[in-house]
Protein backbone atom coordinates (compact mmCIF):
# COMPACT_ATOMS: atom_id res chain seq x y z
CA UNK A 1 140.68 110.66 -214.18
CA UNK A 2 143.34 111.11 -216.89
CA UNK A 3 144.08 107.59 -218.35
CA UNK A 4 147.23 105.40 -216.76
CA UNK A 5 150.04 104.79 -219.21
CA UNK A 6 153.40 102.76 -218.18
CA UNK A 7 155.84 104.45 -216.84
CA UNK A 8 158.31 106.03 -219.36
CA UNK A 9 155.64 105.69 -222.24
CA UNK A 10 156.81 105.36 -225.03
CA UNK A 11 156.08 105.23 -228.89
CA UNK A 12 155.02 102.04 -230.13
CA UNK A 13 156.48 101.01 -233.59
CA UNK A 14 152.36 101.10 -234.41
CA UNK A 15 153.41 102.68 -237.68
CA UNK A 16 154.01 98.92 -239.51
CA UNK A 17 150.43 97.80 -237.76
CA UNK A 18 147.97 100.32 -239.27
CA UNK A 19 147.11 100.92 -242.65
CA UNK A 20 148.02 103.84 -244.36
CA UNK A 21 151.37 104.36 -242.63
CA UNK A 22 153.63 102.96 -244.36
CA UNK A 23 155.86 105.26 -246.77
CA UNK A 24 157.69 107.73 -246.83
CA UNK A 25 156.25 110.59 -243.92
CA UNK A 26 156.11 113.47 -246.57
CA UNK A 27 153.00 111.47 -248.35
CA UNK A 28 151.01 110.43 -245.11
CA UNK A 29 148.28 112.44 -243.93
CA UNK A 30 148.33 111.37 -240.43
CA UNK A 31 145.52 108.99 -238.91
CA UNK A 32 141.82 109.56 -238.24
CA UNK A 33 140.50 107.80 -235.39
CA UNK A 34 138.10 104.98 -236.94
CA UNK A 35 135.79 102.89 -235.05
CA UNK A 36 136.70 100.05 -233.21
CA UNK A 37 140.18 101.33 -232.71
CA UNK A 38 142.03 102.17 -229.94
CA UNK A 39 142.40 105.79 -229.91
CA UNK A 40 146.15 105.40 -228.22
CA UNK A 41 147.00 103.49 -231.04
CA UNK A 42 145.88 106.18 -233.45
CA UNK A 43 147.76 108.60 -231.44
CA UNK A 44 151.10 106.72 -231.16
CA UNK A 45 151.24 106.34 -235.23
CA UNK A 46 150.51 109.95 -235.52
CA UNK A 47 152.86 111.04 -232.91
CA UNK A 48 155.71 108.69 -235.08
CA UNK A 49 154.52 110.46 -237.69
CA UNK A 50 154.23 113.72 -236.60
CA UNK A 51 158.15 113.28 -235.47
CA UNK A 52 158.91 111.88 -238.85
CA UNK A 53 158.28 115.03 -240.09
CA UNK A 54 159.74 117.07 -237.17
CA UNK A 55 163.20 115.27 -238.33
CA UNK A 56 162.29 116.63 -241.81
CA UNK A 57 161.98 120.32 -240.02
CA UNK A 58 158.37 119.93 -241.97
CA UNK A 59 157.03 121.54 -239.13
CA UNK A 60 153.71 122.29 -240.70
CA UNK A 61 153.16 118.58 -241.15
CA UNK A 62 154.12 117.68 -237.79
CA UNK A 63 151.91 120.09 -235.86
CA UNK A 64 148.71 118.65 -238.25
CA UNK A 65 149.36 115.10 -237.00
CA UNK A 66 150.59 115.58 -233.56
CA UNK A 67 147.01 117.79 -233.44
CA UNK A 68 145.36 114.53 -234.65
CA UNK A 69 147.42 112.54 -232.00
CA UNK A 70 145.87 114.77 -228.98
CA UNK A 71 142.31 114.65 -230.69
CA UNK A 72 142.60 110.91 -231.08
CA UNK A 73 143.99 110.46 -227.03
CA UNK A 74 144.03 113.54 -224.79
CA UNK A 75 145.25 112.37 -222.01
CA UNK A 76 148.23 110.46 -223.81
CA UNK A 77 151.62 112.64 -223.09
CA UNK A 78 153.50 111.75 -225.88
CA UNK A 79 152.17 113.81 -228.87
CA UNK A 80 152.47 117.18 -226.13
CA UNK A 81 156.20 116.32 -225.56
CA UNK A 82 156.78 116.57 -229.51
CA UNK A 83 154.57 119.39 -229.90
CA UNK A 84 156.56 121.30 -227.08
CA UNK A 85 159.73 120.36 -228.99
CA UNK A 86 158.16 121.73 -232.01
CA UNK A 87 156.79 124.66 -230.92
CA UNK A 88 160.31 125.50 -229.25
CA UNK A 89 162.15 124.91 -232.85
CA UNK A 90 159.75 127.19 -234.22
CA UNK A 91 160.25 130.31 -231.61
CA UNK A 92 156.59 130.03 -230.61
CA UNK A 93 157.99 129.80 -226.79
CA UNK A 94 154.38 130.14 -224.92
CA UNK A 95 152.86 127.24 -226.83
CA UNK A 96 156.25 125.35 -226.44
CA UNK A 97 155.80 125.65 -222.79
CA UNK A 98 152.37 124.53 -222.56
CA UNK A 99 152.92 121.30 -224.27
CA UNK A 100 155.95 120.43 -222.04
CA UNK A 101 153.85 120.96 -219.21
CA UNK A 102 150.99 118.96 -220.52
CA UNK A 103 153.16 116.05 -220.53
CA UNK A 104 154.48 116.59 -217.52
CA UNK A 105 150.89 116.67 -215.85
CA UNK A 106 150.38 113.48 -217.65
CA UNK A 107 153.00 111.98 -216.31
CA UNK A 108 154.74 113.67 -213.95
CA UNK A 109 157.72 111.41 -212.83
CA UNK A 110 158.64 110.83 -216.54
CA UNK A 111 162.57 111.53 -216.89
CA UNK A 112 162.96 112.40 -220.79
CA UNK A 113 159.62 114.60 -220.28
CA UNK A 114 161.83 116.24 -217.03
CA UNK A 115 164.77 116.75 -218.72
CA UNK A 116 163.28 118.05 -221.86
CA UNK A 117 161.20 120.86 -219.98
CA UNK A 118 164.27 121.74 -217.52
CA UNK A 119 166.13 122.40 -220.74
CA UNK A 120 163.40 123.96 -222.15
CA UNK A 121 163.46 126.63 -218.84
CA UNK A 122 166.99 127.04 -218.74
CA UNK A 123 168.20 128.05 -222.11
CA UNK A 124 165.03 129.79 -223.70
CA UNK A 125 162.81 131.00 -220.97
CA UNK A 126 165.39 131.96 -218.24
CA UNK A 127 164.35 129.87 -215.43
CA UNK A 128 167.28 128.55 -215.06
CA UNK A 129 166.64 127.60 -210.94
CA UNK A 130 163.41 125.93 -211.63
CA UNK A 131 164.80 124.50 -214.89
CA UNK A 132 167.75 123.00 -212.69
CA UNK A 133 165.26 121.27 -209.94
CA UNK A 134 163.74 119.52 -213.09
CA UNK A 135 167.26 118.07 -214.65
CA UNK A 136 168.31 117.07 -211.23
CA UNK A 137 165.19 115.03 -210.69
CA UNK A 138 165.57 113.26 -213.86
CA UNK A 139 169.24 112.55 -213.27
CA UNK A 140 168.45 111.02 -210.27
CA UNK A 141 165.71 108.53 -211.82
CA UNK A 142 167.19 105.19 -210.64
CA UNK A 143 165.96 103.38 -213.57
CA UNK A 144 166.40 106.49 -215.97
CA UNK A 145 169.00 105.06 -218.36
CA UNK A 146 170.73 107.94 -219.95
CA UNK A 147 171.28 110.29 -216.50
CA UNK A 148 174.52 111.77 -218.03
CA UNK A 149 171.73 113.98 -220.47
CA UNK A 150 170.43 115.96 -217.97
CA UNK A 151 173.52 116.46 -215.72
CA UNK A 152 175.00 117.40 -219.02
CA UNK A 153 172.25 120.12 -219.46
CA UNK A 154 172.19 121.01 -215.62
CA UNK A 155 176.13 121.99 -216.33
CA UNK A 156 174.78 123.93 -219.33
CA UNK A 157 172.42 125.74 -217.10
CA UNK A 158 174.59 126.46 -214.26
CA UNK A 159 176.98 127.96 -217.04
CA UNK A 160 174.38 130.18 -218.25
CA UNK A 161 174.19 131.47 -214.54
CA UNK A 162 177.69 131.71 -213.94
CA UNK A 163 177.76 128.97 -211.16
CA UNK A 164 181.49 127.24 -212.85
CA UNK A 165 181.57 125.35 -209.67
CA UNK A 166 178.19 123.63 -209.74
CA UNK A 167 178.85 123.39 -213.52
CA UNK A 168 181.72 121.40 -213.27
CA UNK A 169 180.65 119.04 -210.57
CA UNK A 170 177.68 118.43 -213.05
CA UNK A 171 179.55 118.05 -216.20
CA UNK A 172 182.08 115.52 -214.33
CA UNK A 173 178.71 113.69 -213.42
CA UNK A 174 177.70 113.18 -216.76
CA UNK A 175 181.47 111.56 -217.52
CA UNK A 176 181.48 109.47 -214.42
CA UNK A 177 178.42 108.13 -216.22
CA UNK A 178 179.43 108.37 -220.12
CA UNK A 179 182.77 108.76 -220.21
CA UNK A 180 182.52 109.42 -224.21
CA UNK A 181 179.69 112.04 -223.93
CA UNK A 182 181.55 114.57 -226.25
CA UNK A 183 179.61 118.31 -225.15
CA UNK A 184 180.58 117.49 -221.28
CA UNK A 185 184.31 116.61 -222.36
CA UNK A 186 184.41 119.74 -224.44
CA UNK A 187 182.72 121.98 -221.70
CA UNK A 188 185.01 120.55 -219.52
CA UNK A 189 187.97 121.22 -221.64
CA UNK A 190 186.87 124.98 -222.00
CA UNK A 191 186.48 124.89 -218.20
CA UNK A 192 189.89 124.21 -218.00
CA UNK A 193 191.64 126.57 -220.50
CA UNK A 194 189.84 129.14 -218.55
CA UNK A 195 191.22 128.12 -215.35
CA UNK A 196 194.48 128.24 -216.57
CA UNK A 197 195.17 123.68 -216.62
CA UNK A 198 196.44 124.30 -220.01
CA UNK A 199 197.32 120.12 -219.61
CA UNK A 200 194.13 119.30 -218.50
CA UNK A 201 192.34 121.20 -221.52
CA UNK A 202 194.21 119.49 -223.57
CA UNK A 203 193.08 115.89 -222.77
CA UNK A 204 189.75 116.98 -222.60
CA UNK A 205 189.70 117.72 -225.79
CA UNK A 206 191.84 115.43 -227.09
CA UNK A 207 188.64 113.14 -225.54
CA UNK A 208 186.67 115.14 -227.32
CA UNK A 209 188.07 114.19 -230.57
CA UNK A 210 188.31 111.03 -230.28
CA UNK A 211 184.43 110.64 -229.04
CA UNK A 212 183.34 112.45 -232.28
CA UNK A 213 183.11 111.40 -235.76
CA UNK A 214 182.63 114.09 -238.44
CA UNK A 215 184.18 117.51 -238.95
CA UNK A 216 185.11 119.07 -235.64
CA UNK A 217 182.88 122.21 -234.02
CA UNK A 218 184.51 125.76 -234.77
CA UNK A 219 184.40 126.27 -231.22
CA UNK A 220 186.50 123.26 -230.56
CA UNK A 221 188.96 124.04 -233.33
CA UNK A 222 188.83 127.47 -232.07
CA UNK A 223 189.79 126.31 -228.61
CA UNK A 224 192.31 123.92 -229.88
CA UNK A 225 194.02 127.05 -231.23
CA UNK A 226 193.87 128.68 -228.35
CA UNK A 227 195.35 125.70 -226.27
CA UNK A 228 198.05 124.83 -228.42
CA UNK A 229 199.42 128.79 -228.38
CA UNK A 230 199.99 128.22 -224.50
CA UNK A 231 201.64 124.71 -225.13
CA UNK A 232 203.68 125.47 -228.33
CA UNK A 233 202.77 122.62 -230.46
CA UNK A 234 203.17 124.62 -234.02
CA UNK A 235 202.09 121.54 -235.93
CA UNK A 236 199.00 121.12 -233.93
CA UNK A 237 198.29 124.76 -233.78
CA UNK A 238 198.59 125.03 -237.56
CA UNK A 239 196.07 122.10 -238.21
CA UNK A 240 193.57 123.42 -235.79
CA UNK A 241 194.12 126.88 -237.77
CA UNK A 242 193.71 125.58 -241.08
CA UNK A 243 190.69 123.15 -240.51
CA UNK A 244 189.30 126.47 -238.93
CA UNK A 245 189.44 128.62 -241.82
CA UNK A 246 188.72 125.39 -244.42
CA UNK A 247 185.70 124.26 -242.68
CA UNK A 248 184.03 126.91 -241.01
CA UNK A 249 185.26 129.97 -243.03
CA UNK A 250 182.20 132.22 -242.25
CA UNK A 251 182.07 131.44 -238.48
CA UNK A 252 182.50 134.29 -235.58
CA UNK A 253 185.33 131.85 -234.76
CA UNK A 254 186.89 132.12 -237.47
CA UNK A 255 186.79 135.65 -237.35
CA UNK A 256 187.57 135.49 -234.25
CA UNK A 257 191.24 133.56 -235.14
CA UNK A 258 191.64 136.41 -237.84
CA UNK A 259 191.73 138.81 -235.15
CA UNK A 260 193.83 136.53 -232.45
CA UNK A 261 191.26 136.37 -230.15
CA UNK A 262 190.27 133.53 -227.71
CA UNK A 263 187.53 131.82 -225.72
């Protein structure tokens, strides 16, 4: 009988309560699992770890302590949740899927381990319908905190299967619950432009901007370009153009404004 974890496990900040953690991650070796030690413990600071280093993109690193993480507590769902993550980043798709479901066995009701795997099956392995049924069950979590993620990525998948309808209806879900999410307002400005609300795609992404910080997205400059032709505002137009071509001079959207061409 696997071992019973709360619900929503998470990862302990164990990484400040056992020696030989502390550091910087590119110098730790991960955690054996000593004697008189609780072997979740071991795995949570080598699943920290092991994430440390997936931030890093060290990826090498990450799989050897996330490994440790499993060998220290198999039936602890964390480490496989990183390790599906991990295996995705690194193309290796069949492992990637394994892990996710691993997790999911572990803990099956688990929202971020739902949400991750429906993404997971609707942008890299094509299963976008079973993918969907996952992200819907995690949106509708009750105590599930951050819902707007996976109706953001159920309006991603629908997208990718040319449902615009169910798309938008999940996309304005994601607002109703983060009004500031910016890849639902920009989605949802695109959305627009496409439907011809040349108004309504504007204060979208006008949102958009203004939930940001940092240099804007070529596709979001390109689609500010492509707004502002319909509109006719030539001092907006020529500051979406220019921060185009500054910022992002080597992007297919920026080849694509060389041409003229459009979302």
């Amino acid at each position: 009988m696997p071992r019973k974890f709360p619900r929503g496990a998470c990862l302990p900040l164990m990484l400040l309560l056992l020696p030989g953690v502390q550091g910087c991650p590119a110098r730790q070796s991960g955690l054996d699992l000593p004697a008189n030690v609780d072997p979740v413990r071991v795995a949570s600071a080598n699943t920290r770890l092991g994430i440390a280093y997936l931030r890093q993109n060290n990826l090498e690193e990450a799989e050897r302590v996330l490994r440790k993480a499993v060998a220290a507590a198999a039936d602890y769902p964390p480490p496989y949740q990183v390790l599906g993550l991990l295996y995705s980043r690194a193309g290796d798709l069949g492992k990637a899927d394994v892990n996710f479901r691993r997790a999911l066995e572990l803990e099956p009701d688990n929202p971020v381990y739902l949400n991750a795997y429906g993404q997971f099956l609707c942008r890299t392995r094509g299963r976008r319908k079973e993918g969907l049924k996952l992200l819907l069950q995690a949106a509708g979590d009750p105590i599930y905190n951050t819902p707007e993620i996976p109706y953001l990525n159920a309006g991603l998948c629908s997208l990718g299967a040319g449902q615009r309808k169910d798309a938008e209806q999940f996309l304005l879900r994601a607002l109703q619950r983060n009004p500031k999410l910016p890849e639902a307002l920009l989605e949802m400005s695109v959305l627009r432009y496409q439907d011809g609300g040349r108004l309504s795609a504007r204060a979208y992404l006008q949102r958009y901007e203004q939930a940001v910080s940092g240099p804007r997205t070529p596709r979001s400059l390109l689609l500010g370009v492509c707004i502002e032709r319909l509109l006719g505002d030539k001092d907006q137009l020529a500051s979406y153009e220019l921060q185009l071509r500054n910022q992002h001079p080597d992007s297919d959207e920026a080849a694509r404004l060389k041409r003229g061409d459009c979302l």
